[in-house]
Protein backbone atom coordinates (compact mmCIF):
# COMPACT_ATOMS: atom_id res chain seq x y z
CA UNK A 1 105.36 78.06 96.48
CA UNK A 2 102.95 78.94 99.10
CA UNK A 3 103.07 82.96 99.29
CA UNK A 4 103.91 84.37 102.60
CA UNK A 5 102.25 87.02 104.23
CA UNK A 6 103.25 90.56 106.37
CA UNK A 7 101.14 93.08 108.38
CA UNK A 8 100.26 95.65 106.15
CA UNK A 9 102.68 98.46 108.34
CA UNK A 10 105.84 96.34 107.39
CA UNK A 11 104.53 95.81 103.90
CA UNK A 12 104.75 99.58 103.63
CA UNK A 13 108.04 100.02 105.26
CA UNK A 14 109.48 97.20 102.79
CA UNK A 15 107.69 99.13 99.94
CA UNK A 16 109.64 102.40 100.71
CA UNK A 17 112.71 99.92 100.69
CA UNK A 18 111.44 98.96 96.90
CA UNK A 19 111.68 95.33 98.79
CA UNK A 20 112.04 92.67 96.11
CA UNK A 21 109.03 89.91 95.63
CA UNK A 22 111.78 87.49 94.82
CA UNK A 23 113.77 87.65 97.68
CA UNK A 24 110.79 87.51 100.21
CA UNK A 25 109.91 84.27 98.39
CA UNK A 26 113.22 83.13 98.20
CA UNK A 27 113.36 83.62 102.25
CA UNK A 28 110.89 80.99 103.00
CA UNK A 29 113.66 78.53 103.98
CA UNK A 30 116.81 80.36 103.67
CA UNK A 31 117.33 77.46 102.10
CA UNK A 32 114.48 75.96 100.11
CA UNK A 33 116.38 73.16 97.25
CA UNK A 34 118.80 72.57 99.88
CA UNK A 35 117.73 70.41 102.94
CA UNK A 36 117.07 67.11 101.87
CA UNK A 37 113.69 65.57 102.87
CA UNK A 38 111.93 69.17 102.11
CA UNK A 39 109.71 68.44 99.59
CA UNK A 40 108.06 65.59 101.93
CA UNK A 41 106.91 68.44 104.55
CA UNK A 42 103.47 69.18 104.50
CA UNK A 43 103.03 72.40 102.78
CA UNK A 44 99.65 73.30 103.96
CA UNK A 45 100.55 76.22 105.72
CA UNK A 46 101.80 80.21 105.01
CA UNK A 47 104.82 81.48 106.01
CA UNK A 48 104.68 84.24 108.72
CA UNK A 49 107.25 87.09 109.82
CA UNK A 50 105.55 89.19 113.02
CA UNK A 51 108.09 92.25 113.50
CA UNK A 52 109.87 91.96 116.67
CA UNK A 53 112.33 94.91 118.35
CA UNK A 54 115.47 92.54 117.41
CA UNK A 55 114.39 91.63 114.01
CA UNK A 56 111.57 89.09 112.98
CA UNK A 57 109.63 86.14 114.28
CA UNK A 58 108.89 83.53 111.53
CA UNK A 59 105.92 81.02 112.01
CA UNK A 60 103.59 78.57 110.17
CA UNK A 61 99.91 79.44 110.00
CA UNK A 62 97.99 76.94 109.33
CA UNK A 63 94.06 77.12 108.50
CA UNK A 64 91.76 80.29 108.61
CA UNK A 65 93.42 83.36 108.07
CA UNK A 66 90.34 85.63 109.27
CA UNK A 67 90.40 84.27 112.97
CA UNK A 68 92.90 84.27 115.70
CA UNK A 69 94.72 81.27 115.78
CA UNK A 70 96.14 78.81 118.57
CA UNK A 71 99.89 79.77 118.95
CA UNK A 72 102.26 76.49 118.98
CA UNK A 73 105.58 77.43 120.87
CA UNK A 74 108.06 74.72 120.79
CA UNK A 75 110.45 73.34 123.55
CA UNK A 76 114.64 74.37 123.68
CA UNK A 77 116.68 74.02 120.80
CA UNK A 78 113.97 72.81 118.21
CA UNK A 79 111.24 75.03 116.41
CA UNK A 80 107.98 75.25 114.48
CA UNK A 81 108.34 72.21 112.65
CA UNK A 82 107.34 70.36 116.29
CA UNK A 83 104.23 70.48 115.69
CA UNK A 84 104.46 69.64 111.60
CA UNK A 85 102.56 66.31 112.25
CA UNK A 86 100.08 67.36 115.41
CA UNK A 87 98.76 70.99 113.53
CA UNK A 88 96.75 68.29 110.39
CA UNK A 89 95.05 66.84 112.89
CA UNK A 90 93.26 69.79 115.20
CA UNK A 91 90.12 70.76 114.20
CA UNK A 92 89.70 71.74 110.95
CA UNK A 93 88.15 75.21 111.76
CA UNK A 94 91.08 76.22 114.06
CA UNK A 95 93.56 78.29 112.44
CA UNK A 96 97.21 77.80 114.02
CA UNK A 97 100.42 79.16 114.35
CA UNK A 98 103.29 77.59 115.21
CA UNK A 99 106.18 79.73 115.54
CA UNK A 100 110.30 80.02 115.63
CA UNK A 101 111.28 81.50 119.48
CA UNK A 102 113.89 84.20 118.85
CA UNK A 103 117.22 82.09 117.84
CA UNK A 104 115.58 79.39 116.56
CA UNK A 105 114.45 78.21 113.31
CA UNK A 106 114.34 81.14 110.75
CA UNK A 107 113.28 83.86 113.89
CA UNK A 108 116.12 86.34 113.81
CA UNK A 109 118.79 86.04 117.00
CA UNK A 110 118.87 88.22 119.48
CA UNK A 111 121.98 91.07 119.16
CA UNK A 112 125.32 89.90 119.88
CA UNK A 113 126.10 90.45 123.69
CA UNK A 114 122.80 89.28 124.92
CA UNK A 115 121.49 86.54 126.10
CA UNK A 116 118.35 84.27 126.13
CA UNK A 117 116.19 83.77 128.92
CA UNK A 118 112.61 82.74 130.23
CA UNK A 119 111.48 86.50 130.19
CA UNK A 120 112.71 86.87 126.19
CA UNK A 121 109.33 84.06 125.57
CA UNK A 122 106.76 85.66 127.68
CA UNK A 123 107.98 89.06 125.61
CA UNK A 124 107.38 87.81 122.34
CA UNK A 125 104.01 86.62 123.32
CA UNK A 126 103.19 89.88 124.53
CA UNK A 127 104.58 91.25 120.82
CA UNK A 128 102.50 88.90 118.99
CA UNK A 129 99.30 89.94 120.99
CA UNK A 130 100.07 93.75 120.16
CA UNK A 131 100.99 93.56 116.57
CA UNK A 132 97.53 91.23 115.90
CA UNK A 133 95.30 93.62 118.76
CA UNK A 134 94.28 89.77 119.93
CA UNK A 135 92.39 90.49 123.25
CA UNK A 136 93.62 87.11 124.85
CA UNK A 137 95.66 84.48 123.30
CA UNK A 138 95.41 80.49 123.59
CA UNK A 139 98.62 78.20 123.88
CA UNK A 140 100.16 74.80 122.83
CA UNK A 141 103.46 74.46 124.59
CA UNK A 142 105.79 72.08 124.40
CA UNK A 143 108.56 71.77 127.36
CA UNK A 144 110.72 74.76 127.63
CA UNK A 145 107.39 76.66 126.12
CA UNK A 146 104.79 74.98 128.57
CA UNK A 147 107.12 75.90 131.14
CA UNK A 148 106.47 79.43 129.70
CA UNK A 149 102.81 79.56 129.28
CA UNK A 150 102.55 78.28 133.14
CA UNK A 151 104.59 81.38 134.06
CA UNK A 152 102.29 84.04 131.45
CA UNK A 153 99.13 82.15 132.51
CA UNK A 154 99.80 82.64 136.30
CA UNK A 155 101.00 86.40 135.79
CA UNK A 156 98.67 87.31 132.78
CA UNK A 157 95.06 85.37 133.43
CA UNK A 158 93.46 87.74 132.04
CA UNK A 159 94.86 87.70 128.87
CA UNK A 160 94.91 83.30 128.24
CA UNK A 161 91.74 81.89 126.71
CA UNK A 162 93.52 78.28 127.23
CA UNK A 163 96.82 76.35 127.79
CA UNK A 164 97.58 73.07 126.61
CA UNK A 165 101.15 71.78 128.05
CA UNK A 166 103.19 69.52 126.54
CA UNK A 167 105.72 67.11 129.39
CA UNK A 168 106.56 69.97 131.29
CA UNK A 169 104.22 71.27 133.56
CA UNK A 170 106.19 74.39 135.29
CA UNK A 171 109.92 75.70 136.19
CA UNK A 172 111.89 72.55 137.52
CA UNK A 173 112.88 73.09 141.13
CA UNK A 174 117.44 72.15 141.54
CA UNK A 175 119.39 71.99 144.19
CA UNK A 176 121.46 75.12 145.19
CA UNK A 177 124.89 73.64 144.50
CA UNK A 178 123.43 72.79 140.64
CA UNK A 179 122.26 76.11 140.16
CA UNK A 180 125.29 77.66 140.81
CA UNK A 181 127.31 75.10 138.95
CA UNK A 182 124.79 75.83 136.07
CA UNK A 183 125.14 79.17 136.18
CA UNK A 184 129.16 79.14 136.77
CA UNK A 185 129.06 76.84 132.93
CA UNK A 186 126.60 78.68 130.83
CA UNK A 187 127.80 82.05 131.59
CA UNK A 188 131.36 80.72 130.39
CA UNK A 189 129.96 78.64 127.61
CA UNK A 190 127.67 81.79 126.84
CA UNK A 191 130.96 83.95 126.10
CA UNK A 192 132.52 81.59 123.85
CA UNK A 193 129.68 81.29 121.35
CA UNK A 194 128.92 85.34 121.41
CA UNK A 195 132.31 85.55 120.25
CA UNK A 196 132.59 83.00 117.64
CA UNK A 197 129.08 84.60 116.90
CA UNK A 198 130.39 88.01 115.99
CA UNK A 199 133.72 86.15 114.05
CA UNK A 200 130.70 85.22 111.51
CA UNK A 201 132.72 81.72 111.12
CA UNK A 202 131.12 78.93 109.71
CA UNK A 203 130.07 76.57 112.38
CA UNK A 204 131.62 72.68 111.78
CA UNK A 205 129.23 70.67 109.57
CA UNK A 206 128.50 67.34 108.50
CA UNK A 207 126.51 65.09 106.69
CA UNK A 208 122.29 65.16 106.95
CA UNK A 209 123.06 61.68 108.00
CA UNK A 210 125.28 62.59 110.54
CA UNK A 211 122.61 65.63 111.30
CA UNK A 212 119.78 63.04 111.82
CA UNK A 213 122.06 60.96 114.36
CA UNK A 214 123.47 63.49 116.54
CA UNK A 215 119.54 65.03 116.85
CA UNK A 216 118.62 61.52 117.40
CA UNK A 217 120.92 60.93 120.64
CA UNK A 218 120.97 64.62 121.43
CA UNK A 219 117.31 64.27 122.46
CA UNK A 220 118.06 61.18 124.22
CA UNK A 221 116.12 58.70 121.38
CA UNK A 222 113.02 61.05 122.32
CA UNK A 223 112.79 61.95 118.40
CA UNK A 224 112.23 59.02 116.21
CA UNK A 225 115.10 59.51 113.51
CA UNK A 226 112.55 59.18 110.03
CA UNK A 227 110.73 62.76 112.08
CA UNK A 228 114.01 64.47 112.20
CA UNK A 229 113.47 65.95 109.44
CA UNK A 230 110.81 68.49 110.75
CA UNK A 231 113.34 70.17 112.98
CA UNK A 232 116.33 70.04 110.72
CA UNK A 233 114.12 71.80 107.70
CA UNK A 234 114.50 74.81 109.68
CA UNK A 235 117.84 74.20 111.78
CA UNK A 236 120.69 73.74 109.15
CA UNK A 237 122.31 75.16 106.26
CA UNK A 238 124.13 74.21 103.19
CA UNK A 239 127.84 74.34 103.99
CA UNK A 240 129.59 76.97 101.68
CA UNK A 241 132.66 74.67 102.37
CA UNK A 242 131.71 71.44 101.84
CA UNK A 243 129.32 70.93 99.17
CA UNK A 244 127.64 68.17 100.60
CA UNK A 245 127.77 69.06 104.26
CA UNK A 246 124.61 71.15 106.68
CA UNK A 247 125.36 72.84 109.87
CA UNK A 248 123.19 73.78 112.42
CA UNK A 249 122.08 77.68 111.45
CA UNK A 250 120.04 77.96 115.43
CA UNK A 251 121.85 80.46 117.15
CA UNK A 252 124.69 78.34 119.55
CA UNK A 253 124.44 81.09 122.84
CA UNK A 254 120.39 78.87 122.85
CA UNK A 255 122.86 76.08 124.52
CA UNK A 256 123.92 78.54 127.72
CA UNK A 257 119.98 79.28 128.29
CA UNK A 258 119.42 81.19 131.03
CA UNK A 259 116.58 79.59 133.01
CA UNK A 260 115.34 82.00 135.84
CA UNK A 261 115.48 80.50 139.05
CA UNK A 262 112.77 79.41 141.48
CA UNK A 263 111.64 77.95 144.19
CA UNK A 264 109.16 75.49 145.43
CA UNK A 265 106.80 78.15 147.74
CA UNK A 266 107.40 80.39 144.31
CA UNK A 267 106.07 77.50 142.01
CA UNK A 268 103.07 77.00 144.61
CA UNK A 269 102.30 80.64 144.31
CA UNK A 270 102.34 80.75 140.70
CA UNK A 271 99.98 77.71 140.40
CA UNK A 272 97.26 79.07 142.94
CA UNK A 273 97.16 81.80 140.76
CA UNK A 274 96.06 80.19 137.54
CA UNK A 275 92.22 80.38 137.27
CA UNK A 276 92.50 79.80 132.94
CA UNK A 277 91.45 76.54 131.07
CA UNK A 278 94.68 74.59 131.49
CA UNK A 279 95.22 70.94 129.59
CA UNK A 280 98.82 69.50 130.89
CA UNK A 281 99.45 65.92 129.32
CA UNK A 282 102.67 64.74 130.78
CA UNK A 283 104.70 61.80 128.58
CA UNK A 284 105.18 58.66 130.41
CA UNK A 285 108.48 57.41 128.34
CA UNK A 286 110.07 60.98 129.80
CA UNK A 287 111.47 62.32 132.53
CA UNK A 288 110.93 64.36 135.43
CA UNK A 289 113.81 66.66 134.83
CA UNK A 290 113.49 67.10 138.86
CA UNK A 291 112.55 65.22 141.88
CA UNK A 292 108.85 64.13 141.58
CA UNK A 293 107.54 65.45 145.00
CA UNK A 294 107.81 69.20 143.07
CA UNK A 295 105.72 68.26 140.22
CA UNK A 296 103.63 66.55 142.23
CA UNK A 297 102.79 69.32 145.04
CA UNK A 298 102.10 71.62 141.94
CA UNK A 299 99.48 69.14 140.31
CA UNK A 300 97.95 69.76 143.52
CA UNK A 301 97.46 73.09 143.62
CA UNK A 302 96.89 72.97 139.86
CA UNK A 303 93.57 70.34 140.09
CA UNK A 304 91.95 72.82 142.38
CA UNK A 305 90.78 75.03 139.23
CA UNK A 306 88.29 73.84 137.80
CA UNK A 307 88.99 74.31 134.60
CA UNK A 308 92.39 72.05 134.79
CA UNK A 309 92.90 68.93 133.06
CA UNK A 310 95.45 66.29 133.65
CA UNK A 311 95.94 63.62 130.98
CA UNK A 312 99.50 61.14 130.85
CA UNK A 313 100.52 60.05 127.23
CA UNK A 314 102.22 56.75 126.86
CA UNK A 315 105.38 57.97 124.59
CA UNK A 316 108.70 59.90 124.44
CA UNK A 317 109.36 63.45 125.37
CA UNK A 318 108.23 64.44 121.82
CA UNK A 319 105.67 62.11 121.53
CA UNK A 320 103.22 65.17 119.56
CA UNK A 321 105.78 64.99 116.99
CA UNK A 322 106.32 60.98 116.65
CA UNK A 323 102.96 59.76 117.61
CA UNK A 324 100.18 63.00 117.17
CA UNK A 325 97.63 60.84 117.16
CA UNK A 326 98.03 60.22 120.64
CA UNK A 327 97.76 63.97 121.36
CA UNK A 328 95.31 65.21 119.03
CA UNK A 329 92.73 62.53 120.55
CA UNK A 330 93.35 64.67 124.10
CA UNK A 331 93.22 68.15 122.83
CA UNK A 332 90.86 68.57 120.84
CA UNK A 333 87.82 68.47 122.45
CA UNK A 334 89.57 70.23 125.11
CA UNK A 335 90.05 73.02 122.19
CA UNK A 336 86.55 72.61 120.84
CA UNK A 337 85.11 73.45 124.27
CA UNK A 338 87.68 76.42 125.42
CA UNK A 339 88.76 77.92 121.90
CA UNK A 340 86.23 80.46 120.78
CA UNK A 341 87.89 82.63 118.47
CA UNK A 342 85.33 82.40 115.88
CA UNK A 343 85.22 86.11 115.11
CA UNK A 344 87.05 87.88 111.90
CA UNK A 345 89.06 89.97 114.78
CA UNK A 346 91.33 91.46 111.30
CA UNK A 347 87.94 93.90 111.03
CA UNK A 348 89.34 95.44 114.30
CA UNK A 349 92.59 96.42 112.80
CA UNK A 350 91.38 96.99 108.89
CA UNK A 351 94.12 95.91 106.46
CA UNK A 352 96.19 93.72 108.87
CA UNK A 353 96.19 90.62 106.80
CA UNK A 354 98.27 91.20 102.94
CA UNK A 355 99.04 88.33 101.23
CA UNK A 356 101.70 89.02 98.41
C-alpha cells in the first residue's frame, strides 16, 4: 500500500496523540477490501490529508512531490476519482492533485447545522494555498468546480497561474420564479438530511450493482457504467446491515447545495475581469444547464483576453472521465506553455513534505 503523506505540523500534533501507523494506513479508503472493483484503480498516486478548520481534505497526488502541482477539483456530488483516467495522461513532469471538496469523497463534512455553498470551494482553495505557501495556484475544474475557478480567477488574478474548465464555463443565470422555488426546496430538503445526519442512522443501501445503475441514470447516462467505479471507490460503504449491500458515505445536505445567485451584468463583470491563462472546453453531448444567449455573451467577454482558449469536445458531461484522451490532447500543451512550477517550492517551507 502506497504510504500517505501529512505536513510535518500535523505529523507532530498526531505524534503528541501517539497516532497509530496502522490506522493512518488503514484510512486510505475507509474502506480498502471492501468496494468491489478497487484493486483495478490505478494506484499511482499518494494519498493526501491538507488540514482544514472543519476537519481534513483528502486528495490524490500524483507525480513529483518536490513541485507544486495542478489542483483537480471535481464537479457536484462526485470526487477525486474524476479525474482517475485524465491525471496518466498529463505530462509526465506535472505533479497533480486531485482532491475530495468538503463532503465528498473521504474530505471530512462540514459540522452539522451548516451548509454547503459556492464560497465553502473558493475557501478551501485559499487553505490549500496557505498550508503549501504556493504563491499562485493552477486549476482543472470540472462543472460545479469550473464554475468555481471562474469566480476565484475573476476575484483572485493575481493568485491563478492557469484555469482549465471542464463543461461549465461560469454561474448559470435562472429565472426569478426558479430561484426562489430552488431555494424554497433545498432549504427544506437541507433540514431533513442535517437531522437524519446528527441521528447517525445508516443511510438505505443496496447492491454495487444497483450502485452502478442509479449513478448511471443519476448523471443522466453522462458516466459510462464500466467508469463508475472511480466515483463509487470513494462514495460508498460496506453496509453494517446487510453484508452484501454499499451506501453512499458523501454527505446527503451536498443534494440541497446552495448555489449563490447571480446575474447576467454580474457574470459580465466577473468575466472582464479575468486577465489569467484560461482553457474552457465545453462537451458537445451536454447541456447548457441555462439558456444559451448567457453562455454565449460571457464567451464574449471571455475571448477578449488574450490568454483565453475555447475548445468544444465531442462527448458527455464527463467526457475527461469516459474518453481522457479527448481531453488530454487539448490540455496539455495548453499546460506545457502556462504551467511553470518547476521549482522545489518545499525549500521555502523546510520540512513540509513527510512521508510515513
Amino acid at each position: 500500500m502506497n504510504p500517505r503523506y501529512l505536513p510535518l505540523q500535523i505529523l507532530k500534533k498526531l505524534s503528541m496523540k501517539k497516532y497509530n501507523q496502522t490506522a493512518i494506513l488503514q484510512r486510505k479508503f475507509l474502506h480498502s477490501g471492501q468496494i468491489p472493483f478497487l484493486d483495478e484503480l490505478s494506484q499511482d498516486y499518494e494519498e493526501v490529508e491538507i488540514p482544514v478548520p472543519w476537519g481534513h481534505v483528502s486528495g490524490k497526488w500524483y507525480g513529483p512531490k518536490h513541485i507544486r502541482p495542478i489542483v483537480g477539483l471535481h464537479g457536484w456530488q462526485d470526487n477525486s476519482g474524476t479525474f482517475d483516467t485524465l491525471a496518466p495522461l498529463l505530462p509526465q513532469n506535472v505533479a497533480f492533485l486531485s482532491i475530495d471538496l468538503p463532503g465528498h469523497g473521504l474530505s471530512s463534512r462540514l459540522p452539522d447545522g451548516m451548509w454547503y455553498d459556492s464560497a465553502v470551494n473558493l475557501q478551501v482553495l485559499h487553505l490549500l494555498m496557505k498550508e503549501y505557501n504556493w504563491d499562485k495556484i493552477s486549476i482543472i475544474g470540472h462543472s460545479m468546480s469550473s464554475i468555481a475557478s471562474f469566480i476565484f480567477s475573476a476575484l483572485f488574478p493575481e493568485k491563478v497561474e492557469m484555469v482549465v474548465g471542464l463543461d461549465a464555463l461560469k454561474p448559470h443565470i435562472r429565472s426569478n420564479d426558479k430561484v426562489v422555488e430552488t431555494m424554497r426546496n433545498r432549504m427544506k430538503n437541507f433540514i431533513i438530511a442535517d437531522e437524519r445526519n446528527r441521528d447517525k442512522s445508516e443511510p438505505p443501501s443496496y447492491t454495487y450493482e444497483d450502485l452502478v445503475e442509479k449513478l448511471y441514470v443519476g448523471t443522466f447516462h453522462s458516466i459510462d457504467k464500466d467508469k463508475c467505479k472511480h466515483i463509487l471507490a470513494r462514495n460508498i460503504k460496506k453496509s453494517l446491515k446487510y453484508p452484501d449491500q454499499y451506501f453512499f458515505a458523501r454527505d446527503s445536505r451536498l443534494k440541497s447545495y446552495n448555489y449563490t445567485g447571480f446575474w447576467p451584468e454580474l457574470n459580465l463583470e466577473l468575466a472582464k475581469r479575468i486577465n489569467v491563462p484560461y482553457l474552457f472546453i465545453k462537451c458537445t453531448g451536454s447541456t447548457y444547464f441555462e439558456s444559451k444567449e448567457y453562455f454565449d455573451e460571457a464567451l464574449e467577454v471571455m475571448k477578449k483576453n488574450p490568454k483565453f482558449e475555447f475548445y468544444e469536445a465531442e462527448g458527455s458531461h464527463h467526457v475527461h472521465l469516459n474518453e481522457p484522451e479527448k481531453i488530454s490532447a487539448i490540455i496539455n500543451p495548453f499546460i506545457e506553455k502556462y504551467h511553470t512550477a518547476k521549482e522545489d517550492y518545499s525549500k521555502k517551507r523546510e520540512g513540509c513534505f513527510t512521508f510515513l
